[in-house]
Protein backbone atom coordinates (compact mmCIF):
# COMPACT_ATOMS: atom_id res chain seq x y z
CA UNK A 1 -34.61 41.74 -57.94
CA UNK A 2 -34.62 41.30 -61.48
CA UNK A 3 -36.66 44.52 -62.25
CA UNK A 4 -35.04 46.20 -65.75
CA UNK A 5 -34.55 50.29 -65.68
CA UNK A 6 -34.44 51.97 -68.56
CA UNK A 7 -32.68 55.56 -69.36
CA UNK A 8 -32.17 57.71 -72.17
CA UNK A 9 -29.68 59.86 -73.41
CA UNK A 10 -29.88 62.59 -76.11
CA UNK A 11 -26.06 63.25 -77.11
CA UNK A 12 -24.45 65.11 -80.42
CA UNK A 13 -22.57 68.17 -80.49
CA UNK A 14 -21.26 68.46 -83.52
CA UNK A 15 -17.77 68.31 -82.24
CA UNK A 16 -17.09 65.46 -79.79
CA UNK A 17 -16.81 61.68 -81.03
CA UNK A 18 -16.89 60.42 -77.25
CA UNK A 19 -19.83 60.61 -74.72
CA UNK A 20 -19.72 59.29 -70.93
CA UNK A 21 -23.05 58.50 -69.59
CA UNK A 22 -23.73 58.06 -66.00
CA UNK A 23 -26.89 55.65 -65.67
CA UNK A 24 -26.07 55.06 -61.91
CA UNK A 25 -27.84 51.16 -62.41
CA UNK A 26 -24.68 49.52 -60.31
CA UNK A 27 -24.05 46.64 -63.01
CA UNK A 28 -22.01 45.95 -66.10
CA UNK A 29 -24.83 43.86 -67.53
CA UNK A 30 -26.78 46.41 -69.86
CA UNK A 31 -28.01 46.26 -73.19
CA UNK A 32 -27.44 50.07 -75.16
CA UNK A 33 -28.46 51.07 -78.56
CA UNK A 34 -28.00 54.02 -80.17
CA UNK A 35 -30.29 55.15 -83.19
CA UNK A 36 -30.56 58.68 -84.82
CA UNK A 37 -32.78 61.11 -83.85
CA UNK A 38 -34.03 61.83 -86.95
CA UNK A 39 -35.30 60.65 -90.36
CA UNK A 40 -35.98 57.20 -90.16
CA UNK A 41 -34.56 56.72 -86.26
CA UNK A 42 -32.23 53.95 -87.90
CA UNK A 43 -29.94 51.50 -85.82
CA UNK A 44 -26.13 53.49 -85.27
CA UNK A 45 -23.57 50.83 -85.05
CA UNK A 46 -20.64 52.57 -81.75
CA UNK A 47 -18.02 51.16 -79.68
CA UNK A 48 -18.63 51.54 -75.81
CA UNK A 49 -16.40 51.08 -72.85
CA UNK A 50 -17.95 49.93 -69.70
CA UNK A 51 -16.03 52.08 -67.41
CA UNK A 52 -17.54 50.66 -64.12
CA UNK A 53 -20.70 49.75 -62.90
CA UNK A 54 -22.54 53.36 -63.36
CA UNK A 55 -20.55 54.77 -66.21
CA UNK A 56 -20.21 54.41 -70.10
CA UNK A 57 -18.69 55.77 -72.47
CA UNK A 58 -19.88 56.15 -76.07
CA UNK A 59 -17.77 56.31 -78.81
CA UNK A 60 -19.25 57.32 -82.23
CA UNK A 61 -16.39 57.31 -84.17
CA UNK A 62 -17.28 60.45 -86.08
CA UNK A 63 -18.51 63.92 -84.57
CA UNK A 64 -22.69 63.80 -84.56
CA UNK A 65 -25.01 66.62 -84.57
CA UNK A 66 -26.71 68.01 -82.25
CA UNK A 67 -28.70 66.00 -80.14
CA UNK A 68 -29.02 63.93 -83.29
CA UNK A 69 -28.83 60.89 -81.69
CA UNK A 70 -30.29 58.68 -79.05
CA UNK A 71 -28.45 56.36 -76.13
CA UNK A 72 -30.85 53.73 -74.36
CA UNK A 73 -29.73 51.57 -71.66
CA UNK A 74 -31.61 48.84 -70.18
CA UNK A 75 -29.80 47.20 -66.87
């Protein structure tokens, strides 16, 4: 079926630049955004690495804060 799921992810830890996320949807064909979790929720541009069919990873390029921003996956 061509149902879409939807998950999301709070990540930032003020340390890491790189995030796996497990969204366990069995396909490569997802749309993610990533916006802030604060102010004005703007657009984040990222780099991501589909790492198989139920993993990500996330690369921000620069540490984040804490939980200050928001992953969304649609697949």
């Amino acid at each position: 079926s061509n149902i879409a799921l939807k998950k999301v992810f709070v990540i930032g830890d003020g340390i890491n630049t790189q995030y796996n996320i497990q969204h366990n949807f069995n396909t490569r064909d997802l749309f993610i955004t990533m916006r802030e979790n604060f102010g004005d929720y703007q657009k984040v541009e990222f780099y991501c690495l589909f790492q198989d069919e139920n993993r990500v990873l996330i690369d921000t390029g620069d540490p984040i804060g804490v939980d200050s921003h928001v992953i969304v996956l649609v697949g």
